[in-house]
PDB file of N, CA and C in Angstrom:
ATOM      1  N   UNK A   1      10.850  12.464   9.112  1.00  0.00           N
ATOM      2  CA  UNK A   1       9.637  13.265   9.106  1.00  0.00           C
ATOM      3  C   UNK A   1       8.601  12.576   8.226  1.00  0.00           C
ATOM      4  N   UNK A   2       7.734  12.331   8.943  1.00  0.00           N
ATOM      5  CA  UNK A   2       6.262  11.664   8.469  1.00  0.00           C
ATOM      6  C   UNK A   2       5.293  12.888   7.122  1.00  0.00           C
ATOM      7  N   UNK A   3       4.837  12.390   5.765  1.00  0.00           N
ATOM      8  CA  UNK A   3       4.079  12.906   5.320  1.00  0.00           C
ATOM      9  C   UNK A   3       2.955  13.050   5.838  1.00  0.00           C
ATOM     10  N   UNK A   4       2.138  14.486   5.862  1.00  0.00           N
ATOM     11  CA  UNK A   4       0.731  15.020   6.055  1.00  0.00           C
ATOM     12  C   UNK A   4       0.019  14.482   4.977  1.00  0.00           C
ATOM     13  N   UNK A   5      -1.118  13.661   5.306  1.00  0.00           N
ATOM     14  CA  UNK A   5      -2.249  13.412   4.092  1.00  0.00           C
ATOM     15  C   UNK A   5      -3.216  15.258   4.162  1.00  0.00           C
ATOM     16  N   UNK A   6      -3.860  15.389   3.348  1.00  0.00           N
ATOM     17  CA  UNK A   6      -4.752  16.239   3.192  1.00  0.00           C
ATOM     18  C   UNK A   6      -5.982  16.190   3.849  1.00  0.00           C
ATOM     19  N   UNK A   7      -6.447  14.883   4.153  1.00  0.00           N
ATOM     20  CA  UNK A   7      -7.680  14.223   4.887  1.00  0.00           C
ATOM     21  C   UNK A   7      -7.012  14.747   6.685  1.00  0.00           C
ATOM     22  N   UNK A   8      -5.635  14.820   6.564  1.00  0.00           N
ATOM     23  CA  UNK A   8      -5.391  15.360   8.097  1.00  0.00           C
ATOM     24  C   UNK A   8      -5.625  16.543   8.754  1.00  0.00           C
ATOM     25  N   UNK A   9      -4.978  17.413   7.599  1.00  0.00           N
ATOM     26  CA  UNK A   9      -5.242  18.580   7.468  1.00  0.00           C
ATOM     27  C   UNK A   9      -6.758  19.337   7.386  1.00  0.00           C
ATOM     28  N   UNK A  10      -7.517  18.746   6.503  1.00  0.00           N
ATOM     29  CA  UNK A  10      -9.034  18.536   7.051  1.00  0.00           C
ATOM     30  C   UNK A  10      -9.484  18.563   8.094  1.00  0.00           C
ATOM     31  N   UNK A  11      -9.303  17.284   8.931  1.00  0.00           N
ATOM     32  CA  UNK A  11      -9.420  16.835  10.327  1.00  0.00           C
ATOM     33  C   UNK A  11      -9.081  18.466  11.391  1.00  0.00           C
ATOM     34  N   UNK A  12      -7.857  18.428  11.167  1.00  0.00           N
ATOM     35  CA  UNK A  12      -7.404  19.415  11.543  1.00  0.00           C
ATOM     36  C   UNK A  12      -8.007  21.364  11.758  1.00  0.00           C
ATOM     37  N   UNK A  13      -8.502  21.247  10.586  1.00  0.00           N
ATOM     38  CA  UNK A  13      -8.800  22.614  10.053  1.00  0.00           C
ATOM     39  C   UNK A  13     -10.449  22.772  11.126  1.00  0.00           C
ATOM     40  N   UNK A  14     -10.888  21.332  10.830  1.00  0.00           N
ATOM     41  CA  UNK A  14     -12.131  21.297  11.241  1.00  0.00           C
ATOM     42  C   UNK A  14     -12.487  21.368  12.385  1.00  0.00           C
ATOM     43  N   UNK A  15     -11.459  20.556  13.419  1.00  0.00           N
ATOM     44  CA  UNK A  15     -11.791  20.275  14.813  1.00  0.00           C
ATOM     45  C   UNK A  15     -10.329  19.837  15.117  1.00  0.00           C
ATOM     46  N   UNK A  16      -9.992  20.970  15.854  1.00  0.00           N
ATOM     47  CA  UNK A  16      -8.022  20.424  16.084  1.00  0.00           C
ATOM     48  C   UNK A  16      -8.038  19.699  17.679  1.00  0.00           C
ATOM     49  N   UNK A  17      -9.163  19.716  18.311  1.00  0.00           N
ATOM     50  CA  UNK A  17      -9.289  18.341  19.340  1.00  0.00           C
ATOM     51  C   UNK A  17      -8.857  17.157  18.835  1.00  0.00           C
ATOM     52  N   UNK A  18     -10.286  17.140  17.584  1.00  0.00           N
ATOM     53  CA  UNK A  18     -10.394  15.948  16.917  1.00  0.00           C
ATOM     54  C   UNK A  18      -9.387  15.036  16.574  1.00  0.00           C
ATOM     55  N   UNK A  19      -8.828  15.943  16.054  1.00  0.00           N
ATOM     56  CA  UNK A  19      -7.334  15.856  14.789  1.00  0.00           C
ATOM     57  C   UNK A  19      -6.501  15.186  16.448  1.00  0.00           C
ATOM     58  N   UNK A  20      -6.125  15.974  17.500  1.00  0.00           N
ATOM     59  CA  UNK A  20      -5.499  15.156  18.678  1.00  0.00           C
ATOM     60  C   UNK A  20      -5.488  14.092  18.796  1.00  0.00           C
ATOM     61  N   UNK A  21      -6.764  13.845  19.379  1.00  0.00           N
ATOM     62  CA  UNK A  21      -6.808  12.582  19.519  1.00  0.00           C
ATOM     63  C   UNK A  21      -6.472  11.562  18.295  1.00  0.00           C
ATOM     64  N   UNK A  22      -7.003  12.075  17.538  1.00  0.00           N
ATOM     65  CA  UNK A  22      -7.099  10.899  16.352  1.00  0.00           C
ATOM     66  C   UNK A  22      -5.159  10.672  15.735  1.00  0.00           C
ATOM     67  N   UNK A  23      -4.516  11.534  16.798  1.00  0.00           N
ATOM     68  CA  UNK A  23      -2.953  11.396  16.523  1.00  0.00           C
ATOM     69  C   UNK A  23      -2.913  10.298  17.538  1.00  0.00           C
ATOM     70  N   UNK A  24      -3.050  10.731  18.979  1.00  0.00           N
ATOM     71  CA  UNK A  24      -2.628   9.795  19.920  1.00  0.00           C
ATOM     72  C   UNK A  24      -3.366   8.955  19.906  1.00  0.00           C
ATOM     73  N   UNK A  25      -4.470   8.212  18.595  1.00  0.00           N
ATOM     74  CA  UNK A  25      -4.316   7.127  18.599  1.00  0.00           C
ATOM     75  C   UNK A  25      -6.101   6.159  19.830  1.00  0.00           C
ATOM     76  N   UNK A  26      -6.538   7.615  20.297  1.00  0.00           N
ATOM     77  CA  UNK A  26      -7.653   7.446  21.108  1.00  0.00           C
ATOM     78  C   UNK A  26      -8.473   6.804  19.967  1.00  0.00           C
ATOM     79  N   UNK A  27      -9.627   5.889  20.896  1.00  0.00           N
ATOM     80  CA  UNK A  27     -10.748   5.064  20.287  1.00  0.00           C
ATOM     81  C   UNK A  27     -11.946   6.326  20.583  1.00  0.00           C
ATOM     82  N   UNK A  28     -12.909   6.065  18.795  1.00  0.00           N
ATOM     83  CA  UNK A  28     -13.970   6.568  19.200  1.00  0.00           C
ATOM     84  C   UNK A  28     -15.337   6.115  19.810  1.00  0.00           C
ATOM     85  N   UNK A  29     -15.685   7.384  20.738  1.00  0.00           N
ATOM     86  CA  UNK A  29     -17.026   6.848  21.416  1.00  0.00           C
ATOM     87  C   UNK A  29     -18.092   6.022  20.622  1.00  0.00           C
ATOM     88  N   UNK A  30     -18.161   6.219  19.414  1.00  0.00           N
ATOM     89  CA  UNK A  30     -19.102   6.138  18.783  1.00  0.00           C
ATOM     90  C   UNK A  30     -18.795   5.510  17.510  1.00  0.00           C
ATOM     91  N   UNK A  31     -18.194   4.003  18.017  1.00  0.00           N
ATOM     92  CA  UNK A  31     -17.561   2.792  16.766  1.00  0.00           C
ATOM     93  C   UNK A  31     -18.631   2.232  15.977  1.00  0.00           C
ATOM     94  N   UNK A  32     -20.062   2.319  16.611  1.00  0.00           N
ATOM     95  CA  UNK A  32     -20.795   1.497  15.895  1.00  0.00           C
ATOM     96  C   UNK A  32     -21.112   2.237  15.067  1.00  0.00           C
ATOM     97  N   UNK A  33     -21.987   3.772  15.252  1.00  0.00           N
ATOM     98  CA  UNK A  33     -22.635   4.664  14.160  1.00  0.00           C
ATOM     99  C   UNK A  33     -21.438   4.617  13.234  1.00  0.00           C
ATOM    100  N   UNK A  34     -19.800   4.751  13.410  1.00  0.00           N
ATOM    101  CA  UNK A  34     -18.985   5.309  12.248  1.00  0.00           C
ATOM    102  C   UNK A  34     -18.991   3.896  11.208  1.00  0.00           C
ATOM    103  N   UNK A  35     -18.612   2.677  11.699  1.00  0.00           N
ATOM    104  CA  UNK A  35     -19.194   1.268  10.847  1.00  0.00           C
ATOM    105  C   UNK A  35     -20.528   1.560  10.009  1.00  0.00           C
ATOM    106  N   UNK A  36     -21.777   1.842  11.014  1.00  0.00           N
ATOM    107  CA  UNK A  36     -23.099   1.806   9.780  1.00  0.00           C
ATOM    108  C   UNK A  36     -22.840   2.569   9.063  1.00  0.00           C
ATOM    109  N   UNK A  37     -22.103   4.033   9.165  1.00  0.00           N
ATOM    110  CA  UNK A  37     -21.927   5.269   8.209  1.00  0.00           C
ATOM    111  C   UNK A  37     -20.963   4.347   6.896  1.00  0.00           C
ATOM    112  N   UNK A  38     -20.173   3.730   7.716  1.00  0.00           N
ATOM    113  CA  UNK A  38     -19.149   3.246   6.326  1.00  0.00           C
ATOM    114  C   UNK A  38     -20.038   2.391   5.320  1.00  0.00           C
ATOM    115  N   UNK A  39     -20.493   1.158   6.438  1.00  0.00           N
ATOM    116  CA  UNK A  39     -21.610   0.222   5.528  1.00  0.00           C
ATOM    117  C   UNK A  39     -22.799   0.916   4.964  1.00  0.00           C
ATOM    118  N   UNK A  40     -23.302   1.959   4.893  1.00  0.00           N
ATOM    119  CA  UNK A  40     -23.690   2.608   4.090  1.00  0.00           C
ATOM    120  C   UNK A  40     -23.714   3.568   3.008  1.00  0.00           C
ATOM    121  N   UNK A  41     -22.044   3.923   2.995  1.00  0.00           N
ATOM    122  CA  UNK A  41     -21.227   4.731   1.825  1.00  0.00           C
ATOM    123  C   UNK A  41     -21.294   3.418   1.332  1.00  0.00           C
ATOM    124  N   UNK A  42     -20.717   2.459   1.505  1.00  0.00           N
ATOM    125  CA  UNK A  42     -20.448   1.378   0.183  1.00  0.00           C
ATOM    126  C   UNK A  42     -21.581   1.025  -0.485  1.00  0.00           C
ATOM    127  N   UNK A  43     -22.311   0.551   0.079  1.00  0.00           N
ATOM    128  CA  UNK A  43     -23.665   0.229  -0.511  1.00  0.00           C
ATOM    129  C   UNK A  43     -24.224   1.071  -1.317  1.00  0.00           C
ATOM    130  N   UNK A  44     -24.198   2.707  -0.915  1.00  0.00           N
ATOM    131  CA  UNK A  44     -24.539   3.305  -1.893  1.00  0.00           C
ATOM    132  C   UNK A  44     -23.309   3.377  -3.063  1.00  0.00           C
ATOM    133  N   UNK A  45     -22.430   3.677  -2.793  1.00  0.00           N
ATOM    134  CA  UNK A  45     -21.872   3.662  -3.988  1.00  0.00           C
ATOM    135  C   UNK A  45     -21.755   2.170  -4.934  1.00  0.00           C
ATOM    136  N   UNK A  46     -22.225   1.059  -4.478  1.00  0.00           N
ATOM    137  CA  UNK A  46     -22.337  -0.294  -5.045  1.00  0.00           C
ATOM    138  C   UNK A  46     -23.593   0.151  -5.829  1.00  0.00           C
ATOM    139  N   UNK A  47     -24.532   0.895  -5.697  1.00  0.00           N
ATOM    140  CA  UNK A  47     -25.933   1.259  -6.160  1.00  0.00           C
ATOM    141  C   UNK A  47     -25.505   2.690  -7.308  1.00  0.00           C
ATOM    142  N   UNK A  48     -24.721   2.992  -7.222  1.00  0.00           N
ATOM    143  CA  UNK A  48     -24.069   4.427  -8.020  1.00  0.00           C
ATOM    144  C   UNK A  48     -23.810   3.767  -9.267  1.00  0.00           C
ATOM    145  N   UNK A  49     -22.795   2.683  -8.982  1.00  0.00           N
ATOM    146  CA  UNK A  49     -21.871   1.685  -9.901  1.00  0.00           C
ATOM    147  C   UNK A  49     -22.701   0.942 -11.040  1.00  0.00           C
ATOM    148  N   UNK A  50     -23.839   0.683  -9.958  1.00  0.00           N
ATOM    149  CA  UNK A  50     -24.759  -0.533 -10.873  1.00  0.00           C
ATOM    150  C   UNK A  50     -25.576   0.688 -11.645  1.00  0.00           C
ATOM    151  N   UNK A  51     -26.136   1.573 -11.539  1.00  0.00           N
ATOM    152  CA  UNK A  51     -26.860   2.489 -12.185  1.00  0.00           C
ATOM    153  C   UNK A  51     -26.035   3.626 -13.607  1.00  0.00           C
ATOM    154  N   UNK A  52     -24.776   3.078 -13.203  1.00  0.00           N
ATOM    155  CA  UNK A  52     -23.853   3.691 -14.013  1.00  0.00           C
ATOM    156  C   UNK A  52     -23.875   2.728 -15.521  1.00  0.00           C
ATOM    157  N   UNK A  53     -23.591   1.092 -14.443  1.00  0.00           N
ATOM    158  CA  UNK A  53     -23.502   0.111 -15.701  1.00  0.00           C
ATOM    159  C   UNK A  53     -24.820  -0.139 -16.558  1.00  0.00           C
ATOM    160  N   UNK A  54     -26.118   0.006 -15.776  1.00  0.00           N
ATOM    161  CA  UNK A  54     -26.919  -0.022 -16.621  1.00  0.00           C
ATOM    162  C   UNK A  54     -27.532   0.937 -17.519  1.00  0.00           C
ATOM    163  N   UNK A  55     -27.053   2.422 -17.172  1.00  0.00           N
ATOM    164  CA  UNK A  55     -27.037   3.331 -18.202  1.00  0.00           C
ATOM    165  C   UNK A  55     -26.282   3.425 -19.244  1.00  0.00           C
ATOM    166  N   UNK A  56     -24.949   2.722 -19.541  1.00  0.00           N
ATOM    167  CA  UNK A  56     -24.012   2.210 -20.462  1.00  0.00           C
ATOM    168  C   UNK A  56     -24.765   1.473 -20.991  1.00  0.00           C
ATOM    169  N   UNK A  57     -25.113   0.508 -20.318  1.00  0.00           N
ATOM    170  CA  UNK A  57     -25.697  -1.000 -21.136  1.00  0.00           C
ATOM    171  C   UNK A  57     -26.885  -0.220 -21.643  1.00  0.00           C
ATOM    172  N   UNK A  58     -27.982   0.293 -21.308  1.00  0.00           N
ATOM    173  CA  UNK A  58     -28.698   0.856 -22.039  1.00  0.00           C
ATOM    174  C   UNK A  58     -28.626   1.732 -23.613  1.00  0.00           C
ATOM    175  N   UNK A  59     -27.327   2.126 -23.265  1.00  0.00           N
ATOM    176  CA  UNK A  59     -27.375   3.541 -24.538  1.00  0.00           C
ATOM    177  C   UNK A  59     -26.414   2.135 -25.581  1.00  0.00           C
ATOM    178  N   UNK A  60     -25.509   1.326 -25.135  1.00  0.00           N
ATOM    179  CA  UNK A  60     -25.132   0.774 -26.199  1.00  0.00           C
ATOM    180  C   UNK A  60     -26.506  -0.604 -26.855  1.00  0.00           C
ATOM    181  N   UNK A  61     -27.681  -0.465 -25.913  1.00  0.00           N
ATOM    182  CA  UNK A  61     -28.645  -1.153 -26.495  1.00  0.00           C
ATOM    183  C   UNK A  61     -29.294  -0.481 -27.814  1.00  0.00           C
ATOM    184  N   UNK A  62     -29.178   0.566 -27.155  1.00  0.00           N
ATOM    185  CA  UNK A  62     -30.008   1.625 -27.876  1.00  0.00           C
ATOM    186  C   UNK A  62     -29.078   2.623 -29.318  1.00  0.00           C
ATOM    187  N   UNK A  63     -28.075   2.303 -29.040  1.00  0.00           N
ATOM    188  CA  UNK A  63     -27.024   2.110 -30.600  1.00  0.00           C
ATOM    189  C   UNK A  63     -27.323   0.745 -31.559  1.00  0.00           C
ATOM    190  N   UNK A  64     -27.302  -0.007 -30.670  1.00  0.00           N
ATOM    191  CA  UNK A  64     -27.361  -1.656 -31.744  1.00  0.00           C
ATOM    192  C   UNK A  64     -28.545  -1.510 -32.295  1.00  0.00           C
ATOM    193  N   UNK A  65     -29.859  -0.939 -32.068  1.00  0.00           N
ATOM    194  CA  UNK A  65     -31.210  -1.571 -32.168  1.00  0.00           C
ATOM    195  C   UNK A  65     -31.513   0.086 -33.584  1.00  0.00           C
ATOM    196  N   UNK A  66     -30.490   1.030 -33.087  1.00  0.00           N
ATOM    197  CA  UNK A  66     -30.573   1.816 -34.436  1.00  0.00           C
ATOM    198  C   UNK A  66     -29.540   1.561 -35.148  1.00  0.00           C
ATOM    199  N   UNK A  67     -28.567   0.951 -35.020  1.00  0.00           N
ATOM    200  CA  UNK A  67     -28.261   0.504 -36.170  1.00  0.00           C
ATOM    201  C   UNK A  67     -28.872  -0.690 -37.146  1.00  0.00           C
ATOM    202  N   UNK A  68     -29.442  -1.329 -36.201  1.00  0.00           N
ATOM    203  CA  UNK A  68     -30.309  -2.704 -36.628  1.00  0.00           C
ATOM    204  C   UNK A  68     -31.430  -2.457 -38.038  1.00  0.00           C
ATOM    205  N   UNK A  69     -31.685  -0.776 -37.086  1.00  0.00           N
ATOM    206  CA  UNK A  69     -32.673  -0.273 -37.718  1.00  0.00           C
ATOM    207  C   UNK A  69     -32.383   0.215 -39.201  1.00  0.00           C
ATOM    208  N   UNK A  70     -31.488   1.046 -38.939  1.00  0.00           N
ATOM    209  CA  UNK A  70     -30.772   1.459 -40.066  1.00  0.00           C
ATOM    210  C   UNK A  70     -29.936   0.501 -41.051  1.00  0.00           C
ATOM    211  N   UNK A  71     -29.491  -0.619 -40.969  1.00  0.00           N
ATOM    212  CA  UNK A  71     -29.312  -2.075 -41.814  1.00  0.00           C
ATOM    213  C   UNK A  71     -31.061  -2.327 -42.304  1.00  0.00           C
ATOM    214  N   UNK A  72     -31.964  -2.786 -41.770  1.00  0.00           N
ATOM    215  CA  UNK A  72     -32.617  -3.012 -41.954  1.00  0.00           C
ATOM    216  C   UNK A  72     -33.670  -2.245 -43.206  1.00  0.00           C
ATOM    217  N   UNK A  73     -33.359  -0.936 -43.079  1.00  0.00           N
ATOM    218  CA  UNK A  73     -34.340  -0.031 -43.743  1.00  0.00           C
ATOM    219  C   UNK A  73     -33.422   0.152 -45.517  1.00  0.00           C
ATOM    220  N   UNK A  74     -31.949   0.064 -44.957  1.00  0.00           N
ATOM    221  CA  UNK A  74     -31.405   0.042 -46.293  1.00  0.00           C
ATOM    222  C   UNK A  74     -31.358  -0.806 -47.079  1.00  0.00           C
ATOM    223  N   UNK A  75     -31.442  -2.487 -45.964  1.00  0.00           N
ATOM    224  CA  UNK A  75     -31.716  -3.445 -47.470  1.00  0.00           C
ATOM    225  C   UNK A  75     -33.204  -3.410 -47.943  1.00  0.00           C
ATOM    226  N   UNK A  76     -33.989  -3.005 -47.629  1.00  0.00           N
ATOM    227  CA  UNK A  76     -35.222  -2.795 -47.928  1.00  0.00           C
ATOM    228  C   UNK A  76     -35.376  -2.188 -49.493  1.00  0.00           C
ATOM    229  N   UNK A  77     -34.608  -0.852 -49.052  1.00  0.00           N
ATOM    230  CA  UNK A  77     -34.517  -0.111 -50.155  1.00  0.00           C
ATOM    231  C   UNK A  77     -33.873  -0.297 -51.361  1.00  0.00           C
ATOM    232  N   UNK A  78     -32.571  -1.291 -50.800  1.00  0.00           N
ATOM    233  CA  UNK A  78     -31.520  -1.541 -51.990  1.00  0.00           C
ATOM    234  C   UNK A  78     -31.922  -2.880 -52.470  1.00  0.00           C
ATOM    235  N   UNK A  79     -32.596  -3.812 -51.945  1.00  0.00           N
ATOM    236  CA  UNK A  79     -33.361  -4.986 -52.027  1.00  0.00           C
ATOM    237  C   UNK A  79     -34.461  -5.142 -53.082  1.00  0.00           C
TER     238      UNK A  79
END
C-alpha cells in the first residue's frame, strides 16, 4: 500500500476528476501555461530570497555603522 501525500488529497478534495486523471497518469491540455506558472513561482521566489538577503544585509549595516558610532563618540569623550 502506497502513501497518500496531502497535495493528493487536495487535488482530490478540490476536483476528484482532476485527482483521476492525474492517477492514471493522463497528460495535461495545458503543458505550456503550467511551465510559465512554474517559471514564474521561481523567479518570484528568487526575488523573495534576494529581498530577504538584502534586508539582513541592511539591518546588519545598520548595527556596524551604530556601533561605529557609538566607539566613536566614546573615545571622544574618554580621549
Amino acid at each position: 500500500m502506497r502513501a497518500i501525500r496531502a497535495s493528493e488529497i487536495s487535488a482530490y478534495l478540490y476536483c476528484r476528476r482532476a485527482w483521476r486523471y492525474q492517477q492514471s497518469g493522463a497528460r495535461s491540455e495545458n503543458e505550456i501555461e503550467l511551465s510559465e506558472g512554474s517559471a514564474y513561482h521561481r523567479a518570484h521566489g528568487r526575488g523573495v530570497l534576494t529581498a530577504r538577503l538584502l534586508r539582513a544585509a541592511g539591518w546588519i549595516l545598520l548595527l556596524a555603522a551604530l556601533a561605529l558610532a557609538v566607539i566613536a563618540l566614546t573615545s571622544r569623550l574618554l580621549g
